[in-house]
C-alpha atoms as a PDB file:
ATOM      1  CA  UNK A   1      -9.683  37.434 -96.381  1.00  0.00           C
ATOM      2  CA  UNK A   2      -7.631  37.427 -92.959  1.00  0.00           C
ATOM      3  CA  UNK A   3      -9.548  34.180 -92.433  1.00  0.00           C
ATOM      4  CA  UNK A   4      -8.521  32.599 -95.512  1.00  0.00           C
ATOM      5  CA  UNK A   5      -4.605  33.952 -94.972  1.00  0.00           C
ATOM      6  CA  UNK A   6      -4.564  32.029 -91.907  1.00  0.00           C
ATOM      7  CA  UNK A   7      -5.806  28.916 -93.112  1.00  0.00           C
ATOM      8  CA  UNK A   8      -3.569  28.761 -96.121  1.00  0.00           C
ATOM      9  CA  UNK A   9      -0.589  30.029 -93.560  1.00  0.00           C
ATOM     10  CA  UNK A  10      -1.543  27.142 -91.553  1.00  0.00           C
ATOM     11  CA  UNK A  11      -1.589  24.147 -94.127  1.00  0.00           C
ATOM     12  CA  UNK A  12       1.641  25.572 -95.211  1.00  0.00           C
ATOM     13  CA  UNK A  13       3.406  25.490 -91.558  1.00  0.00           C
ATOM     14  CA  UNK A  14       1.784  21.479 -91.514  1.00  0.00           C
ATOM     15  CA  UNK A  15       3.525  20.932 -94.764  1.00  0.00           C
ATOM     16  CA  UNK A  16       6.593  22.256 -93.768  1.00  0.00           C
ATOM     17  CA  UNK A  17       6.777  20.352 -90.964  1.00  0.00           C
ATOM     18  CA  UNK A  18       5.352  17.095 -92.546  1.00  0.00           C
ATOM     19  CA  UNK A  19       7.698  17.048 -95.068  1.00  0.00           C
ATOM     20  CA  UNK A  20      10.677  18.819 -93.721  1.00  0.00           C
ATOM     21  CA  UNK A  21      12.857  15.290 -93.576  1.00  0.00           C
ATOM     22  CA  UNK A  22      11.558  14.036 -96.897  1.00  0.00           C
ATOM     23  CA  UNK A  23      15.004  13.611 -99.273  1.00  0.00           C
ATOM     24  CA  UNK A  24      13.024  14.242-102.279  1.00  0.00           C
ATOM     25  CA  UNK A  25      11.307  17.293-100.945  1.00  0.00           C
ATOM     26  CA  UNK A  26      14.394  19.104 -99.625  1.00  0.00           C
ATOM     27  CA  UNK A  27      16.220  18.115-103.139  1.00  0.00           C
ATOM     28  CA  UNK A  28      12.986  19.856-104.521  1.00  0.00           C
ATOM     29  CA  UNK A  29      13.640  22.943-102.890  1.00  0.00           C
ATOM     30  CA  UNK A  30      17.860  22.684-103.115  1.00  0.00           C
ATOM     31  CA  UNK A  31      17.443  22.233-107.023  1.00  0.00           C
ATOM     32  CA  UNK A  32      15.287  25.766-106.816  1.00  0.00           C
ATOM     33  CA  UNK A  33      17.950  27.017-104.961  1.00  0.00           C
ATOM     34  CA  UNK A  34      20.623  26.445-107.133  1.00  0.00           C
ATOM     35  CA  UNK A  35      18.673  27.657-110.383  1.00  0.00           C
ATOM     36  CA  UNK A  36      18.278  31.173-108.431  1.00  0.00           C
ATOM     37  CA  UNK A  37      21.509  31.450-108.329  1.00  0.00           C
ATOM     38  CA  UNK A  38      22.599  30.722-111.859  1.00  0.00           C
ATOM     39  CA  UNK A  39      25.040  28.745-110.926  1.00  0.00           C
ATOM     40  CA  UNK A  40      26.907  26.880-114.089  1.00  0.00           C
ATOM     41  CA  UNK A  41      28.354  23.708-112.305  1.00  0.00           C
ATOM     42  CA  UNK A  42      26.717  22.463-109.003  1.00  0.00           C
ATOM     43  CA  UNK A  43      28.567  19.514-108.954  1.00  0.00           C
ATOM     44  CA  UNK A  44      31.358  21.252-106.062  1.00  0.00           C
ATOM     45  CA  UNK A  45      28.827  23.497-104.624  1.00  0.00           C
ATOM     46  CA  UNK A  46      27.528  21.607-101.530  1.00  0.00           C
ATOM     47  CA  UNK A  47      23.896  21.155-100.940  1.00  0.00           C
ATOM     48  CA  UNK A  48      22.714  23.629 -98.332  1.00  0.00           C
ATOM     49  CA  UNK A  49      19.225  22.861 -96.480  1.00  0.00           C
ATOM     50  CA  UNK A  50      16.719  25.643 -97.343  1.00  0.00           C
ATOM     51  CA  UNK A  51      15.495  27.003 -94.056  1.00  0.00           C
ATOM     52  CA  UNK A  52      11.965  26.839 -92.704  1.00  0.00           C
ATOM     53  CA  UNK A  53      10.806  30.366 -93.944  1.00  0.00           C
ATOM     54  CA  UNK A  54      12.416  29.887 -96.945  1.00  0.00           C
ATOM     55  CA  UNK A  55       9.719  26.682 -97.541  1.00  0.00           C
ATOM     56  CA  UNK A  56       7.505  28.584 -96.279  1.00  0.00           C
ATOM     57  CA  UNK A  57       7.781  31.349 -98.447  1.00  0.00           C
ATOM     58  CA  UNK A  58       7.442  29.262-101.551  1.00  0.00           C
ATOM     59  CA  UNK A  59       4.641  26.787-100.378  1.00  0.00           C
ATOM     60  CA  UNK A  60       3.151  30.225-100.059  1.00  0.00           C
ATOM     61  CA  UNK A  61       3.976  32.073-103.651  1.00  0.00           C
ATOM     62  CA  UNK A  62       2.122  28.573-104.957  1.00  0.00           C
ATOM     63  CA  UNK A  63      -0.989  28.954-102.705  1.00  0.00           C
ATOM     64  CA  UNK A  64      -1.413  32.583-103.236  1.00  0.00           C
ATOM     65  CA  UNK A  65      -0.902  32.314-107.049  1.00  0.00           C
ATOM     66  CA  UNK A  66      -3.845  33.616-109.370  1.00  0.00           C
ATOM     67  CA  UNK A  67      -5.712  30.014-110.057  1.00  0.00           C
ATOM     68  CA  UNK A  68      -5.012  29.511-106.467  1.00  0.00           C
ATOM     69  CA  UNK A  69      -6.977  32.577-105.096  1.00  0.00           C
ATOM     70  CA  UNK A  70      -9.892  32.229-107.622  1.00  0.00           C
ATOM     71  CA  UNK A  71     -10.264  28.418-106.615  1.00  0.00           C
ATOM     72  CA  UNK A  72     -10.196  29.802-103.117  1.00  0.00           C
ATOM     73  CA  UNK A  73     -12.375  32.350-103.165  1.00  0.00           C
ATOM     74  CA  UNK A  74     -14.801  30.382-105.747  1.00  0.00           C
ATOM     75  CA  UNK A  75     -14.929  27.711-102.551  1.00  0.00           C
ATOM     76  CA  UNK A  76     -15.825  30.181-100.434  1.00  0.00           C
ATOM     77  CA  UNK A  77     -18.699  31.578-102.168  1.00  0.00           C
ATOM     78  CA  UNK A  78     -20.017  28.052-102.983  1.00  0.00           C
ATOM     79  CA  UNK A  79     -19.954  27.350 -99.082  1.00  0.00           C
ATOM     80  CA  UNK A  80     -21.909  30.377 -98.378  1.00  0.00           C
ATOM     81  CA  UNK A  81     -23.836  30.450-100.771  1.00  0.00           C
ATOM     82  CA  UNK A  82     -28.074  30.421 -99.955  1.00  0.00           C
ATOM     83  CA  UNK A  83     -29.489  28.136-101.720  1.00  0.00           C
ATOM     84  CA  UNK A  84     -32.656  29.078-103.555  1.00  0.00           C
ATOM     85  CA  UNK A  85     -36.020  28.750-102.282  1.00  0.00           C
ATOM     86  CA  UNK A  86     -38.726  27.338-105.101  1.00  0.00           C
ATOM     87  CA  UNK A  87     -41.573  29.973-105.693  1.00  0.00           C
ATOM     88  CA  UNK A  88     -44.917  28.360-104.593  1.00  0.00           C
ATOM     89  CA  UNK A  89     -47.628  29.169-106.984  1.00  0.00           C
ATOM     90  CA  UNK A  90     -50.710  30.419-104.901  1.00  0.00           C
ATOM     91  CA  UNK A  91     -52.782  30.867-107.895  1.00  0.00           C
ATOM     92  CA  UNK A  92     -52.747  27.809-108.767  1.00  0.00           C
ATOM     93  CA  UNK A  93     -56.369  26.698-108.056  1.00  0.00           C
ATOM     94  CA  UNK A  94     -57.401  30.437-108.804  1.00  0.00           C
ATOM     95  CA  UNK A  95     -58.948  29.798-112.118  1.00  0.00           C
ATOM     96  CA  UNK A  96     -60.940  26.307-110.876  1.00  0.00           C
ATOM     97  CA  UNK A  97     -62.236  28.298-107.556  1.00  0.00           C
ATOM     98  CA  UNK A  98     -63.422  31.252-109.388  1.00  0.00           C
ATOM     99  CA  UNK A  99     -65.726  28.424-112.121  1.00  0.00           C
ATOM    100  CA  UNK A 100     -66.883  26.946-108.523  1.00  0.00           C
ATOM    101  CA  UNK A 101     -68.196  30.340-107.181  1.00  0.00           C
ATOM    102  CA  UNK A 102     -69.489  31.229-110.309  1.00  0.00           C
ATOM    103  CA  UNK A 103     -72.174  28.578-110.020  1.00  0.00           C
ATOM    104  CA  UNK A 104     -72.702  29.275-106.481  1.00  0.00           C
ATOM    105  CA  UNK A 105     -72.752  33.103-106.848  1.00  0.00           C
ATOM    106  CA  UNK A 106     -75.467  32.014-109.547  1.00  0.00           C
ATOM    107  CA  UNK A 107     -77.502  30.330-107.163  1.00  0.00           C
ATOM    108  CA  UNK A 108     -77.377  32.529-104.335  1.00  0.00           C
ATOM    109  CA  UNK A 109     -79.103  35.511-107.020  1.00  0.00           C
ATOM    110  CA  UNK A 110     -81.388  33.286-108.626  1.00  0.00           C
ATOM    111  CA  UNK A 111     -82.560  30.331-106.293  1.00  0.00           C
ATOM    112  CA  UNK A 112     -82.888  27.963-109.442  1.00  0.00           C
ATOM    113  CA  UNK A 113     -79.739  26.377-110.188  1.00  0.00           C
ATOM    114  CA  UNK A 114     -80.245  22.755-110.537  1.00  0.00           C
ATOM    115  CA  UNK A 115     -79.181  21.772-106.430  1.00  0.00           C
ATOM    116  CA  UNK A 116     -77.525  18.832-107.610  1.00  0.00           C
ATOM    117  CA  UNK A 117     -74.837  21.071-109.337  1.00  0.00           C
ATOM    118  CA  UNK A 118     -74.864  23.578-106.496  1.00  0.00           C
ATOM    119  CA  UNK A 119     -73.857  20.403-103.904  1.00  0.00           C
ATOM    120  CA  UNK A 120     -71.470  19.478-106.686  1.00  0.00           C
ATOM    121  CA  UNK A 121     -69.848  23.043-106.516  1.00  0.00           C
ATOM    122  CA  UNK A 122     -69.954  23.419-103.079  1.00  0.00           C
ATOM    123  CA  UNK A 123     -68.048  20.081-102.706  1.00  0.00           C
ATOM    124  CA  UNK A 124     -65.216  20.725-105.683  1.00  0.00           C
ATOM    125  CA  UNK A 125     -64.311  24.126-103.868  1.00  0.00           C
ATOM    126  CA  UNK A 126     -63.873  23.033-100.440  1.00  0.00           C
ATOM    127  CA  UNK A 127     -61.223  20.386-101.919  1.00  0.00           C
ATOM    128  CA  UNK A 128     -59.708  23.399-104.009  1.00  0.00           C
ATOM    129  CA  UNK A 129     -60.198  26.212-100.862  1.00  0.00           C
ATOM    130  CA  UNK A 130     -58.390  23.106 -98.370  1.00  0.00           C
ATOM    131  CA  UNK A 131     -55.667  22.843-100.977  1.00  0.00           C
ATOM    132  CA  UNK A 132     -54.888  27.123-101.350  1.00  0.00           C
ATOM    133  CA  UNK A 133     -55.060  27.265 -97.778  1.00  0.00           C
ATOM    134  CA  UNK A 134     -51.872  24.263 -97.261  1.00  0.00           C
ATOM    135  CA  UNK A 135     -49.997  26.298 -99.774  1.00  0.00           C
ATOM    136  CA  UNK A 136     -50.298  29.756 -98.357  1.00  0.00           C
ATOM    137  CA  UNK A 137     -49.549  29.539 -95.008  1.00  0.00           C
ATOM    138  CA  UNK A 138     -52.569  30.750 -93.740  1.00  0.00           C
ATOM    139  CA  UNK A 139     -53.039  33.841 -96.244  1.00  0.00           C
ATOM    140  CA  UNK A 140     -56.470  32.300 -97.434  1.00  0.00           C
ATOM    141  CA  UNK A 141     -58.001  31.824 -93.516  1.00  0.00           C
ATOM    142  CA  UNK A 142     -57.025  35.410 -92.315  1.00  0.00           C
ATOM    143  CA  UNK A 143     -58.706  36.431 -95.346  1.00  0.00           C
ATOM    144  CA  UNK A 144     -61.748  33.941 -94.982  1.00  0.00           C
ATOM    145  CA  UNK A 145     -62.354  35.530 -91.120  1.00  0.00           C
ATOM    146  CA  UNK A 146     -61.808  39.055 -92.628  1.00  0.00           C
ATOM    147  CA  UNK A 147     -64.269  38.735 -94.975  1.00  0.00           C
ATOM    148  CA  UNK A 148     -67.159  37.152 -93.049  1.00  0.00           C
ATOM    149  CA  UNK A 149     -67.704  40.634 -90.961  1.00  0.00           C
ATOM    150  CA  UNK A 150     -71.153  41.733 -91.813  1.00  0.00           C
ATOM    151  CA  UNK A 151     -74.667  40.088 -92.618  1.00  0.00           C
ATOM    152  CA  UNK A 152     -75.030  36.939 -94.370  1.00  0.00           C
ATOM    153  CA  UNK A 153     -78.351  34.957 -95.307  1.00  0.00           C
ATOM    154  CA  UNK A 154     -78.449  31.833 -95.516  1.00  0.00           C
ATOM    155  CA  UNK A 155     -79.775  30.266 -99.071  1.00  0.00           C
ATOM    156  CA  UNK A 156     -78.973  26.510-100.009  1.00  0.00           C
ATOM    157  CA  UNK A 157     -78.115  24.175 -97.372  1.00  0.00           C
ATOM    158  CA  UNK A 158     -77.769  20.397 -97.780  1.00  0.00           C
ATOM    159  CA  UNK A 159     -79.056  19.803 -94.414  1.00  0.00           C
ATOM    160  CA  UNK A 160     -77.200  17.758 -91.381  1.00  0.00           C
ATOM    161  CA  UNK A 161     -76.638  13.805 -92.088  1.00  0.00           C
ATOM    162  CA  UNK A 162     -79.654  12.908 -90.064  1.00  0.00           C
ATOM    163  CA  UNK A 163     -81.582  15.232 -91.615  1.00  0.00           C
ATOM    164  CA  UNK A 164     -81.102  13.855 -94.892  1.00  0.00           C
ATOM    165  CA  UNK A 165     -82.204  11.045 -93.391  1.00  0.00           C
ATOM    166  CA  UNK A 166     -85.279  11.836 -92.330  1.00  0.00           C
ATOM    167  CA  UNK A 167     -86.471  14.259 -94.996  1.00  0.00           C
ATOM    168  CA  UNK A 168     -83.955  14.493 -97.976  1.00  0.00           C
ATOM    169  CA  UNK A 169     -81.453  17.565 -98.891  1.00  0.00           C
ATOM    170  CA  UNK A 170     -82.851  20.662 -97.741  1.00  0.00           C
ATOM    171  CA  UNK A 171     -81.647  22.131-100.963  1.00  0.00           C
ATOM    172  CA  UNK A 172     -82.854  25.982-101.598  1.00  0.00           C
ATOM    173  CA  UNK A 173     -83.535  27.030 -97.350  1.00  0.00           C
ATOM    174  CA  UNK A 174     -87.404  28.034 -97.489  1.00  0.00           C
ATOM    175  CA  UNK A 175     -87.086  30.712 -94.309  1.00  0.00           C
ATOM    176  CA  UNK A 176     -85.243  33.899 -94.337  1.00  0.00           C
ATOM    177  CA  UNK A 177     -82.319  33.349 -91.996  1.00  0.00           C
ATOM    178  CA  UNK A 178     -79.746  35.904 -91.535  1.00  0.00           C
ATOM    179  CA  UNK A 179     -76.207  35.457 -89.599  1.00  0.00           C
ATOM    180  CA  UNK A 180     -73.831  38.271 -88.725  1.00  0.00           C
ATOM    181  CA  UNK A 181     -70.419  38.272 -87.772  1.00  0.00           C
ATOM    182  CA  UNK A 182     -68.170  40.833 -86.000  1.00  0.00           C
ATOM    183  CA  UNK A 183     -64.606  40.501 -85.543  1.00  0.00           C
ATOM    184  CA  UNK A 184     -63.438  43.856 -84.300  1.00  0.00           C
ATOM    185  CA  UNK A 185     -64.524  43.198 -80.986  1.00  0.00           C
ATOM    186  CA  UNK A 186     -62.957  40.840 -77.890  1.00  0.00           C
ATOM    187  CA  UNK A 187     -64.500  38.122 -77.994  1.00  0.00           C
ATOM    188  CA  UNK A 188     -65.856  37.773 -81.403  1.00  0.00           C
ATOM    189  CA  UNK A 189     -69.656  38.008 -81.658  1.00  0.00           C
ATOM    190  CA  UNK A 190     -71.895  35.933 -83.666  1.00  0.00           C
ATOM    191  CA  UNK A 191     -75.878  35.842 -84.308  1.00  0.00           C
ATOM    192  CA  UNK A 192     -78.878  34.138 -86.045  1.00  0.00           C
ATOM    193  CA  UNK A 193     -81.591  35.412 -86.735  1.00  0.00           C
ATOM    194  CA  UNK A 194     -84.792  33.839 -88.483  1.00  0.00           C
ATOM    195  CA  UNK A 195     -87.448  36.221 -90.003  1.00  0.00           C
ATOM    196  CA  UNK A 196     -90.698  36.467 -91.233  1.00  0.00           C
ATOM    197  CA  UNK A 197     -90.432  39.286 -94.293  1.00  0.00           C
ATOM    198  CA  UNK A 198     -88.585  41.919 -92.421  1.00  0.00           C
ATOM    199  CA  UNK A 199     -89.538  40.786 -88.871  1.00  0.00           C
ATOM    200  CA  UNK A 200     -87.765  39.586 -86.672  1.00  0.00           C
ATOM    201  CA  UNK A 201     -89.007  36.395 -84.898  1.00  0.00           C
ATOM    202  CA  UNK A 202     -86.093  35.188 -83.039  1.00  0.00           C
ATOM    203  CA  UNK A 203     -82.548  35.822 -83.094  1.00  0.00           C
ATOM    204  CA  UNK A 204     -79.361  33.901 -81.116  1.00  0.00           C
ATOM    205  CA  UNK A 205     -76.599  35.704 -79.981  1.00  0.00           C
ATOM    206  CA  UNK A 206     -73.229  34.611 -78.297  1.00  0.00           C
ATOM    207  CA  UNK A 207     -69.219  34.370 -79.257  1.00  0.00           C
ATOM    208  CA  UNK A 208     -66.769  32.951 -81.521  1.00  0.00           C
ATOM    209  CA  UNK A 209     -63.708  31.757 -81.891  1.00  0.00           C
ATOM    210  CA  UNK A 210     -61.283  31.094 -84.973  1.00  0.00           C
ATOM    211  CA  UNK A 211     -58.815  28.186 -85.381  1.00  0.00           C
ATOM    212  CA  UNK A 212     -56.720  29.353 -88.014  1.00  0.00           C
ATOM    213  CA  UNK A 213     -55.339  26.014 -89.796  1.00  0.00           C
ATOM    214  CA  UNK A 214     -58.535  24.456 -90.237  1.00  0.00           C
ATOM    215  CA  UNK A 215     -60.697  27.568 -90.706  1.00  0.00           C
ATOM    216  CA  UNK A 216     -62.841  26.305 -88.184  1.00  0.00           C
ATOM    217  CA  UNK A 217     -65.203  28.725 -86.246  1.00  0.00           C
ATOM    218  CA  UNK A 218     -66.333  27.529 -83.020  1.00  0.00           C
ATOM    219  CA  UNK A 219     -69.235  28.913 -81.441  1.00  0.00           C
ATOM    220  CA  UNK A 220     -72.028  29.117 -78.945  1.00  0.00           C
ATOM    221  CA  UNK A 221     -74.475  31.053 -77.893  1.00  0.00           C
ATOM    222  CA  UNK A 222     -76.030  32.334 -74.759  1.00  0.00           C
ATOM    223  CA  UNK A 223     -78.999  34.972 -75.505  1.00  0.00           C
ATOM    224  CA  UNK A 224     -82.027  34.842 -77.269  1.00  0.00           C
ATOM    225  CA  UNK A 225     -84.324  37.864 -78.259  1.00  0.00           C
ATOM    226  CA  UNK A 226     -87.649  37.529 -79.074  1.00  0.00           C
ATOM    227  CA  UNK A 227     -89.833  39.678 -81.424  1.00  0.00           C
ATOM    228  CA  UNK A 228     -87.041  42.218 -81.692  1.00  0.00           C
ATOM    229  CA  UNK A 229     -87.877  43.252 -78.186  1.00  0.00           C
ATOM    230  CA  UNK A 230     -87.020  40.809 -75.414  1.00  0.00           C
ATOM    231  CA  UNK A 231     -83.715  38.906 -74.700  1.00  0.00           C
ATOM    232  CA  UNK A 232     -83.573  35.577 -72.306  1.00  0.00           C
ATOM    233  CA  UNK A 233     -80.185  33.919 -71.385  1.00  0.00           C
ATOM    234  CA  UNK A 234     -79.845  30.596 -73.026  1.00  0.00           C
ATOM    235  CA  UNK A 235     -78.337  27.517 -71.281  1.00  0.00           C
ATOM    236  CA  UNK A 236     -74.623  26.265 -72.297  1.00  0.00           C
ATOM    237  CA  UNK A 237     -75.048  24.501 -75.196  1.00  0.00           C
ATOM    238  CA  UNK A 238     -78.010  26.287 -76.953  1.00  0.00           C
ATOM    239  CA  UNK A 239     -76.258  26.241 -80.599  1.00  0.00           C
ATOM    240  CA  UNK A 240     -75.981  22.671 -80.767  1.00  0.00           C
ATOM    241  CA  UNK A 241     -80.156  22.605 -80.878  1.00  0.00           C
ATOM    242  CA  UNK A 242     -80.326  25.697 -82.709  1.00  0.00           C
ATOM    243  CA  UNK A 243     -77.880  24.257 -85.328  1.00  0.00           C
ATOM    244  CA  UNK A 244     -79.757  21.017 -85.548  1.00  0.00           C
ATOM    245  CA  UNK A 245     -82.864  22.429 -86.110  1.00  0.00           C
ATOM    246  CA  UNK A 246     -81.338  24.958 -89.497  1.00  0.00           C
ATOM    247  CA  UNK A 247     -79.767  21.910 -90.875  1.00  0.00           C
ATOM    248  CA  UNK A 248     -76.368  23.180 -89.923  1.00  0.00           C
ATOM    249  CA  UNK A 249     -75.222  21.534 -87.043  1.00  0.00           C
ATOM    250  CA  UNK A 250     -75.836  18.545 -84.793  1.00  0.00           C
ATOM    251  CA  UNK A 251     -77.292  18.440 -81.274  1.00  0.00           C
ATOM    252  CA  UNK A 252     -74.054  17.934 -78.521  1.00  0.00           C
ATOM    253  CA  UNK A 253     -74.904  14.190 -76.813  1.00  0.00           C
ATOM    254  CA  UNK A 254     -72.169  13.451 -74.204  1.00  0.00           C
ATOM    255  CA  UNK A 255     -69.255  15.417 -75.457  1.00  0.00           C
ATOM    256  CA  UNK A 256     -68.471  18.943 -74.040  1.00  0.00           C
ATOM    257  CA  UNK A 257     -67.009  20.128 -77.357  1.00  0.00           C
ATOM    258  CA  UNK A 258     -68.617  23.239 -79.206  1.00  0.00           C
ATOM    259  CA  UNK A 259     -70.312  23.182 -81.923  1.00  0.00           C
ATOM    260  CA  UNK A 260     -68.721  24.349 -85.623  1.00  0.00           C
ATOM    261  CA  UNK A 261     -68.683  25.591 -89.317  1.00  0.00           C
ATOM    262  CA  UNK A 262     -65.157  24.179 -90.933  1.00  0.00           C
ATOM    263  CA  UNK A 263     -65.211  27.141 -92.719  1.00  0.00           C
ATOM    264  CA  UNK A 264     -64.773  26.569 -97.168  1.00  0.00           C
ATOM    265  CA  UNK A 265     -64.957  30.525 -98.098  1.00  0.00           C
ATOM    266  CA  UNK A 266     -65.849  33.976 -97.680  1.00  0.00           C
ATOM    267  CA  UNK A 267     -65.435  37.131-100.004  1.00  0.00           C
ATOM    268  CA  UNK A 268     -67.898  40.192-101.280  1.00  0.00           C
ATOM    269  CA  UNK A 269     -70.551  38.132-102.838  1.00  0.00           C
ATOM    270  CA  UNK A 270     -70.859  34.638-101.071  1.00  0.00           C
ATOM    271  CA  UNK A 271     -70.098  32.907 -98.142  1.00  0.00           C
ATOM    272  CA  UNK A 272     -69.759  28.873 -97.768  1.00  0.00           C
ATOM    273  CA  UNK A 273     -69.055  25.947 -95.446  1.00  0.00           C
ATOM    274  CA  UNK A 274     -69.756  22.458 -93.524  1.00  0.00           C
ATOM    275  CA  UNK A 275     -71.191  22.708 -90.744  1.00  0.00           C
ATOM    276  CA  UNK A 276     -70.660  20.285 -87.696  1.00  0.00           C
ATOM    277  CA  UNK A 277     -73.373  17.547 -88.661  1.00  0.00           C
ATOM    278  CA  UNK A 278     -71.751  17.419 -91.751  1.00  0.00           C
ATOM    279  CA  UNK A 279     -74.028  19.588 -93.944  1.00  0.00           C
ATOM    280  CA  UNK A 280     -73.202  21.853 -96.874  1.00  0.00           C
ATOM    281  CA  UNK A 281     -74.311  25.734 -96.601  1.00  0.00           C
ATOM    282  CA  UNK A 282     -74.019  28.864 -99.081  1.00  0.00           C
ATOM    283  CA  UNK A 283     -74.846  32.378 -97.621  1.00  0.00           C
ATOM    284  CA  UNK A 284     -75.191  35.746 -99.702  1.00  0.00           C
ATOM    285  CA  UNK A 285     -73.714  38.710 -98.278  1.00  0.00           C
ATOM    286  CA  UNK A 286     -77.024  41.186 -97.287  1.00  0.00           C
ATOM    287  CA  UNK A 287     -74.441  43.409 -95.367  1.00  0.00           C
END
């Protein structure tokens, strides 16, 4: 309020001064003079200048009038005013991703789904999963990396480009392959492990890391165990092989970089996403 005083005080003084030798202006003023004082005949009463507070006084009674203050104070509020935010819908793909996993949480149970309309499932929820995660700011990948802690085997995978190739769509994976995540532990931990029945043949083991805008989980690993019994170090760049040869990934060439899931979702059931050579996967939770 002292702020808005100050300011009107202030155009007023301006005024004043702006105007003070204007004939019309100071008539303005003498003619309010003289009807204060009731006079009955001005004609002998000689125009006296109204002094500067005087002006003041009444450029002020105008500018703190009612309709004066509320046009004021109306201003103010307009010019301070936040303006309103729009309310993003995050469940806006909800109902389309939940007939997606539907299908896949179908095939992961019962191994027959027709593959073509697994592939075709897979494929319509990593376009919906890519467009939740823009919207929410990141709320769907903290979720997706929460979520994949535990066991996951692995049961449809399209198989890398090459691969498809060579011998078609994997489709429905024939071996019992299990992979198992941890994330409560510095650096994250990651394994594979391929089975016969129960036992275990061979299993990887090695770290992970988690880009958060692309849901991308790079990874390596750097141990193998044999029979459930013996464990070997593994040379730098022992996923890339490994990844090739499940259908997931594709064997490093030249390039340094690691290889890579671009991760499409994770939650109690089901677990899904591309893999580095460009295949399609779906996992069932076991753990």
């Amino acid at each position: 309020k002292m702020f808005v005083f100050v300011a009107i005080a202030f155009v007023g003084v301006y005024t004043v001064v702006a105007f003070d030798a204007s004939p019309r202006f100071s008539a303005i003023y003498s003619n309010r003079k003289y009807s204060r004082l009731n006079l009955a005949d001005t004609s002998s009463v000689i125009p006296q200048q109204d002094s500067f507070f005087s002006k003041l006084k009444v450029l002020l009674e105008q500018f703190l009038s009612p309709p004066a203050q509320t046009l004021l104070k109306d201003s103010y509020l307009a010019s301070t005013q936040i303006p309103e935010i729009p309310k993003i819908d995050y469940t806006i793909y909800d109902s389309e991703i939940s007939d997606a996993k539907s299908i896949l949480v179908e095939a992961s149970l019962t191994k027959s789904t027709d593959p073509m309309k697994v592939i075709e499932s897979l494929v319509n929820l990593e376009k919906l999963m890519r467009a939740k995660n823009k919207l929410d700011e990141g709320v769907t990948s903290r979720e997706t990396l929460s979520n994949l802690n535990g066991e996951w085997r692995l049961i449809f995978s399209t198989g890398t480009v090459n691969v498809q190739k060579k011998v078609g769509k994997v489709n429905y994976f024939p071996i019992k392959a299990v992979q198992s995540f941890n994330t409560s532990v510095d650096p994250f931990k990651i394994s594979n492990g391929i089975y016969i029945g129960d036992f275990e043949l061979l299993k990887f083991y090695g770290n992970f890391v988690w880009l958060e805008k692309a849901r991308k989980l790079e990874f390596d690993f750097d141990e193998i165990g044999l029979f459930g019994a013996f464990k070997f170090t593994l040379p730098s760049g022992g996923a890339a092989k490994i990844g090739s040869s499940t259908g997931l990934g594709a064997e490093r060439k030249q390039t340094q970089r690691k290889p890579f899931f671009n991760w499409i979702s994770a939650d109690e059931e089901i677990a899904t996403a591309r893999g580095g050579g460009g295949g399609l996967a779906l996992w069932r939770r076991v753990v």
